[in-house]
N, C-alpha and C. Protein backbone atom coordinates (compact mmCIF):
# COMPACT_ATOMS: atom_id res chain seq x y z
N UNK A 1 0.84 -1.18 0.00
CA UNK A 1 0.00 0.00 0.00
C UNK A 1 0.89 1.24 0.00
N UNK A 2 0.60 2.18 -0.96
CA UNK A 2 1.09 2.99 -0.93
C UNK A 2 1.05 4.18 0.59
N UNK A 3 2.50 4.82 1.12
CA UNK A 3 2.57 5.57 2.24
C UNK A 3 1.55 7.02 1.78
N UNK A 4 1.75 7.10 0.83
CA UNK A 4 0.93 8.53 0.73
C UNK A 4 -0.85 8.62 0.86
N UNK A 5 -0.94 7.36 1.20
CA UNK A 5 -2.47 6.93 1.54
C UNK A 5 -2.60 7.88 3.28
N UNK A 6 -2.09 7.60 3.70
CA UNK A 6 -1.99 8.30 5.08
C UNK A 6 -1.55 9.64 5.54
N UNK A 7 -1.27 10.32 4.54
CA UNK A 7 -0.69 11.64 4.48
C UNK A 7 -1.84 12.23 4.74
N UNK A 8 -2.36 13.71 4.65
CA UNK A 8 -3.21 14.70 4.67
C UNK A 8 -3.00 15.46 4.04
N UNK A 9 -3.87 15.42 2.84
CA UNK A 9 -3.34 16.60 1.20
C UNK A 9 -4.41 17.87 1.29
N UNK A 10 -4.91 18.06 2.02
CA UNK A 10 -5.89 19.39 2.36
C UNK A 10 -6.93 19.43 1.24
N UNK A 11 -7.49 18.67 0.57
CA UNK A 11 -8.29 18.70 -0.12
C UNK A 11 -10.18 18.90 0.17
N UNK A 12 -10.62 19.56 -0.44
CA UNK A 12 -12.07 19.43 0.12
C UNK A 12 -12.73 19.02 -1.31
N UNK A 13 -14.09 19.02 -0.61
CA UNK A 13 -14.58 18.78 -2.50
C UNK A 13 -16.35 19.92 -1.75
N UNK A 14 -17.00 20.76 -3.04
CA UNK A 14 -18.07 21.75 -2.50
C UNK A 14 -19.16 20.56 -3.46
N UNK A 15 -20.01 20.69 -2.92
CA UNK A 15 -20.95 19.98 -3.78
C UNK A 15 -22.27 21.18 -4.56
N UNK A 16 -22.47 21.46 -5.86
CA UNK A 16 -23.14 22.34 -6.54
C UNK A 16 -24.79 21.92 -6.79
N UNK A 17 -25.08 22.90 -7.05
CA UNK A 17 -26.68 22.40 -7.87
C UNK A 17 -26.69 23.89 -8.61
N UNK A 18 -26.64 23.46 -9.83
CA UNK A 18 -26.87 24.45 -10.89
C UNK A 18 -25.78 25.42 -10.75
N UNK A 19 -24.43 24.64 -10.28
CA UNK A 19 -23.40 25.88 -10.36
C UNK A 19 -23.38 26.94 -9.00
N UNK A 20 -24.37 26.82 -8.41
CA UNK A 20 -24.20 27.30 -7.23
C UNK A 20 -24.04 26.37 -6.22
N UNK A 21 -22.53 26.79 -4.93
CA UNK A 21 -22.37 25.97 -3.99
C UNK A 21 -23.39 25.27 -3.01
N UNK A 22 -23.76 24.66 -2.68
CA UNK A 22 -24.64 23.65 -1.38
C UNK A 22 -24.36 23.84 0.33
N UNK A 23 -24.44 24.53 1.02
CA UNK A 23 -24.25 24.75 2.28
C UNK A 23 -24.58 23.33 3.04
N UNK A 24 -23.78 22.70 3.87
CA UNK A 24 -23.54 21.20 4.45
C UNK A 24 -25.15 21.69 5.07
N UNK A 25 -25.67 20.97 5.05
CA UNK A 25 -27.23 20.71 5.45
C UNK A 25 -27.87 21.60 4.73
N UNK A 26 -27.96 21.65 4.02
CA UNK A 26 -28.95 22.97 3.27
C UNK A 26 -30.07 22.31 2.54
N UNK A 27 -31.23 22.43 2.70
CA UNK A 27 -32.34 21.99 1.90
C UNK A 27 -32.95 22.67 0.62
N UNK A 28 -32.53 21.62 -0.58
CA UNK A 28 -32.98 21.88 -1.41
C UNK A 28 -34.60 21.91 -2.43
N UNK A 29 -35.18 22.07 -2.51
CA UNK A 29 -36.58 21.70 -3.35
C UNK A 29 -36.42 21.36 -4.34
N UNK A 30 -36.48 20.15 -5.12
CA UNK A 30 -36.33 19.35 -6.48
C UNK A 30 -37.55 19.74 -6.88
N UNK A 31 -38.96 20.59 -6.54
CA UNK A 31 -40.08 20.49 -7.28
C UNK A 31 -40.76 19.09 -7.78
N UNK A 32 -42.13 19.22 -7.95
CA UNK A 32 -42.73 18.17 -8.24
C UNK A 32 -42.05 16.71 -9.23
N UNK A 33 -41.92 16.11 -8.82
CA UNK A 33 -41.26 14.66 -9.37
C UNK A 33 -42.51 13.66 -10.07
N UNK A 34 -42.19 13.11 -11.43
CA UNK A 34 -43.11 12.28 -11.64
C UNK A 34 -42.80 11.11 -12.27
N UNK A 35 -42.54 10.28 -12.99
CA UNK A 35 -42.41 9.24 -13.35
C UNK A 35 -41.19 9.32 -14.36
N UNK A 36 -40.97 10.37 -14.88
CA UNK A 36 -40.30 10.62 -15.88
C UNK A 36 -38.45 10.99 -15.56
N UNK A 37 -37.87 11.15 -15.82
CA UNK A 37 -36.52 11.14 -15.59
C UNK A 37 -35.92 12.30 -15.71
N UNK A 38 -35.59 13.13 -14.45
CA UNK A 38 -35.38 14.54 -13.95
C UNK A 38 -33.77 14.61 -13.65
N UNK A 39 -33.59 15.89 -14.27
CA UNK A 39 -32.25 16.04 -13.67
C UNK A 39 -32.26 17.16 -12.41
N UNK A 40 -31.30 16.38 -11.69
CA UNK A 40 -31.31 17.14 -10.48
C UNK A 40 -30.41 18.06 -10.47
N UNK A 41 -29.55 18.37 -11.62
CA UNK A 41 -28.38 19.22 -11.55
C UNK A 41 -26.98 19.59 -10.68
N UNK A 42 -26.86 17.99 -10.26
CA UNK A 42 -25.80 18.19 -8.90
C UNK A 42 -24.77 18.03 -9.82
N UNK A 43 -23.41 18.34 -8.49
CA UNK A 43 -22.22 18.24 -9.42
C UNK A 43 -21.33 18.53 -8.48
N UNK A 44 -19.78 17.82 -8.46
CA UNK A 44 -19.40 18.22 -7.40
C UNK A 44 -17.73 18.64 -7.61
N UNK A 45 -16.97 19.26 -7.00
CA UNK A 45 -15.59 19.85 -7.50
C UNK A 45 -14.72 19.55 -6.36
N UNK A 46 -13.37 19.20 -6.58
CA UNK A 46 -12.35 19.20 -5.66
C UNK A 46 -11.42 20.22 -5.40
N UNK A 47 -10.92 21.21 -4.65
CA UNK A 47 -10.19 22.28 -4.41
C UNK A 47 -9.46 22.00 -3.10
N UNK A 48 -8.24 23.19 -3.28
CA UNK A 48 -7.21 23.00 -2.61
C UNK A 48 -7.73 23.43 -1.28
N UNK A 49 -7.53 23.04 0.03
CA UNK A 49 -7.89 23.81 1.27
C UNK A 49 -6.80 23.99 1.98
N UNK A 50 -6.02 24.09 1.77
CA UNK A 50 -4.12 23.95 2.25
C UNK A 50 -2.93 24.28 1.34
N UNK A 51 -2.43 24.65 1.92
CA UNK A 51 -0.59 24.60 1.45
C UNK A 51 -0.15 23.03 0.60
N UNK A 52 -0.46 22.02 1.08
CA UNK A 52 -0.32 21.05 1.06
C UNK A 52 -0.58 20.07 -0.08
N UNK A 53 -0.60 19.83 -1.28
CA UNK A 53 -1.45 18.92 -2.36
C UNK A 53 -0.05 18.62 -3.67
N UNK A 54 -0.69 17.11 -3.81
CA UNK A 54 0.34 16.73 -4.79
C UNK A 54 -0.66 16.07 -5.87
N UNK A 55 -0.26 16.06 -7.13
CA UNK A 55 -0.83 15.60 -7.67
C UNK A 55 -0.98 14.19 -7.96
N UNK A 56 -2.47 13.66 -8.10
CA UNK A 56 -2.60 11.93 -7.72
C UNK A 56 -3.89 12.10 -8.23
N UNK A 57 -4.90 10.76 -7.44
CA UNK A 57 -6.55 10.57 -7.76
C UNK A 57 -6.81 10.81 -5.96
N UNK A 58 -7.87 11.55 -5.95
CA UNK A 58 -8.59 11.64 -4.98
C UNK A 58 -10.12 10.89 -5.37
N UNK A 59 -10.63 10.70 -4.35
CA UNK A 59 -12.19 9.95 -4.23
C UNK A 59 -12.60 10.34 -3.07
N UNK A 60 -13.71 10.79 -2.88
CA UNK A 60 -14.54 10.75 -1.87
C UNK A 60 -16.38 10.56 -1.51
N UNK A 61 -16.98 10.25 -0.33
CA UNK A 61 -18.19 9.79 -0.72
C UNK A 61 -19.51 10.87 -0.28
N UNK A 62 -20.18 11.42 -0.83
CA UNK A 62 -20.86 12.37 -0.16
C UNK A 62 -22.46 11.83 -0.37
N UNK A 63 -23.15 11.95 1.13
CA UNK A 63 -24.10 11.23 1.38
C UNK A 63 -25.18 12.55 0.91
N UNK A 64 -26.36 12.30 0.44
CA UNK A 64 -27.56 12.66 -0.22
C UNK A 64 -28.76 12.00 0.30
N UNK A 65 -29.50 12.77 1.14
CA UNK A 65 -30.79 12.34 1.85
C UNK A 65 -32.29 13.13 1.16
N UNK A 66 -33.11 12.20 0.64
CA UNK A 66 -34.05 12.71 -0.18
C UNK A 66 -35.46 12.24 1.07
N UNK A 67 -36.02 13.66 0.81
CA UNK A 67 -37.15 13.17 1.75
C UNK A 67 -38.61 13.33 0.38
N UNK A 68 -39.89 13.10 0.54
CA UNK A 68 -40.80 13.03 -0.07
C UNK A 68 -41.67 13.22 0.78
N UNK A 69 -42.34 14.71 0.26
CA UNK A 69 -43.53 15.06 1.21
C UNK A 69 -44.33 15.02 0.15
């Protein structure tokens, strides 16, 4: 396994909808949903948050909670 697995590269990632950033809990309204196949317009970017970053692959997992009223 590579050592640089354990390092700390200051990376964040913002998650978008329509190009505008997502505030960590922020509730969005997708509007009426129906059978048909909607885009939700997400999208998400990785940026530097540190001094710190080398170039490689980053991955990360960002959780998405859909409620239905």
């Amino acid at each position: 396994m590579s050592p640089l697995r354990y390092q700390k590269w200051e990376v964040g990632v913002s998650l978008m909808r329509n190009g505008k950033i997502l505030a960590t809990g922020e509730n969005v309204s997708l509007g009426t949903v129906n059978k048909s196949k909607v885009s939700l317009g997400l999208s998400a970017t990785y940026g530097q948050t540190g001094n710190k970053v080398a170039a490689g692959t980053v991955q990360s997992v960002i959780g998405v909670t859909f409620i239905y009223e």
